[in-house]
Protein backbone atom coordinates (compact mmCIF):
# COMPACT_ATOMS: atom_id res chain seq x y z
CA UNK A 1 184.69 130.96 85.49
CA UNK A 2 184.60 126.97 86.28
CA UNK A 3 181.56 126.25 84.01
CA UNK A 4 182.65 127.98 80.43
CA UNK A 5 181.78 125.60 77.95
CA UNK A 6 184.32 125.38 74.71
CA UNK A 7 181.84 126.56 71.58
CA UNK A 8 182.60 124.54 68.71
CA UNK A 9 182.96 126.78 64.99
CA UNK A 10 180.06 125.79 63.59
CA UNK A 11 177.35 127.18 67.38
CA UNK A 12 179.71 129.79 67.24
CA UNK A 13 179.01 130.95 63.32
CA UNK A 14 174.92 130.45 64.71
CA UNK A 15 175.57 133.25 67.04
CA UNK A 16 174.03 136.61 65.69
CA UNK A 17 175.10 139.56 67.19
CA UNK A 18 173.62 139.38 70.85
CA UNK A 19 170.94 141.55 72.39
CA UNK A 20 170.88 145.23 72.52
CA UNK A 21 172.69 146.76 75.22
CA UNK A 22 171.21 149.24 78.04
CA UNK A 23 172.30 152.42 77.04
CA UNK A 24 172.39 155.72 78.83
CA UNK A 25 169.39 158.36 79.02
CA UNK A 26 169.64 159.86 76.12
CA UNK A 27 171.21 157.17 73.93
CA UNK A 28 169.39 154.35 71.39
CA UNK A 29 170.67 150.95 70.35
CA UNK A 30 172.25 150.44 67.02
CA UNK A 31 172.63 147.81 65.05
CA UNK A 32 175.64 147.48 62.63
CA UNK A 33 176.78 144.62 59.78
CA UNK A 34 179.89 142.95 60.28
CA UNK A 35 182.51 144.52 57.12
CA UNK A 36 184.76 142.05 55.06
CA UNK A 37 182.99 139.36 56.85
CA UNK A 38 183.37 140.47 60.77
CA UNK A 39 180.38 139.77 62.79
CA UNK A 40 177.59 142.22 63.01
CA UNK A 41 177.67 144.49 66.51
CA UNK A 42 175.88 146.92 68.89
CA UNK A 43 176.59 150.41 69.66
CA UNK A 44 175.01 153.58 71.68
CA UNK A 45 174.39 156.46 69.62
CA UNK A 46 172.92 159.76 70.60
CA UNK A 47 168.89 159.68 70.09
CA UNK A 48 169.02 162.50 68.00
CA UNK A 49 171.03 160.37 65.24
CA UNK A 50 169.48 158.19 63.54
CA UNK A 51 171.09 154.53 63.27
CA UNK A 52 172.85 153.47 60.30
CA UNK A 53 173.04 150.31 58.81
């Protein structure tokens, strides 16, 4: 935890959601907007769903 670096506002509005996560067998990555201006995240949803946006 020594080497965090402070992000200052303006990298930190750059950053775009992250990478998919590794989800379990069975599961697929989903992609979701942000609402009311929140930031855009990932979630694992059942493969038989489909993802929505």
């Amino acid at each position: 935890m020594k080497n965090l670096k402070k992000l200052a506002k303006s990298e930190l509005k750059k950053i775009n959601g992250g990478n998919a996560p590794q989800c379990g067998e069975g599961q697929i990555a989903c992609h979701h907007k942000g609402e009311n201006g929140g930031p855009s995240y990932w979630t694992c949803e059942m493969a038989e769903t489909y993802c929505r946006f």
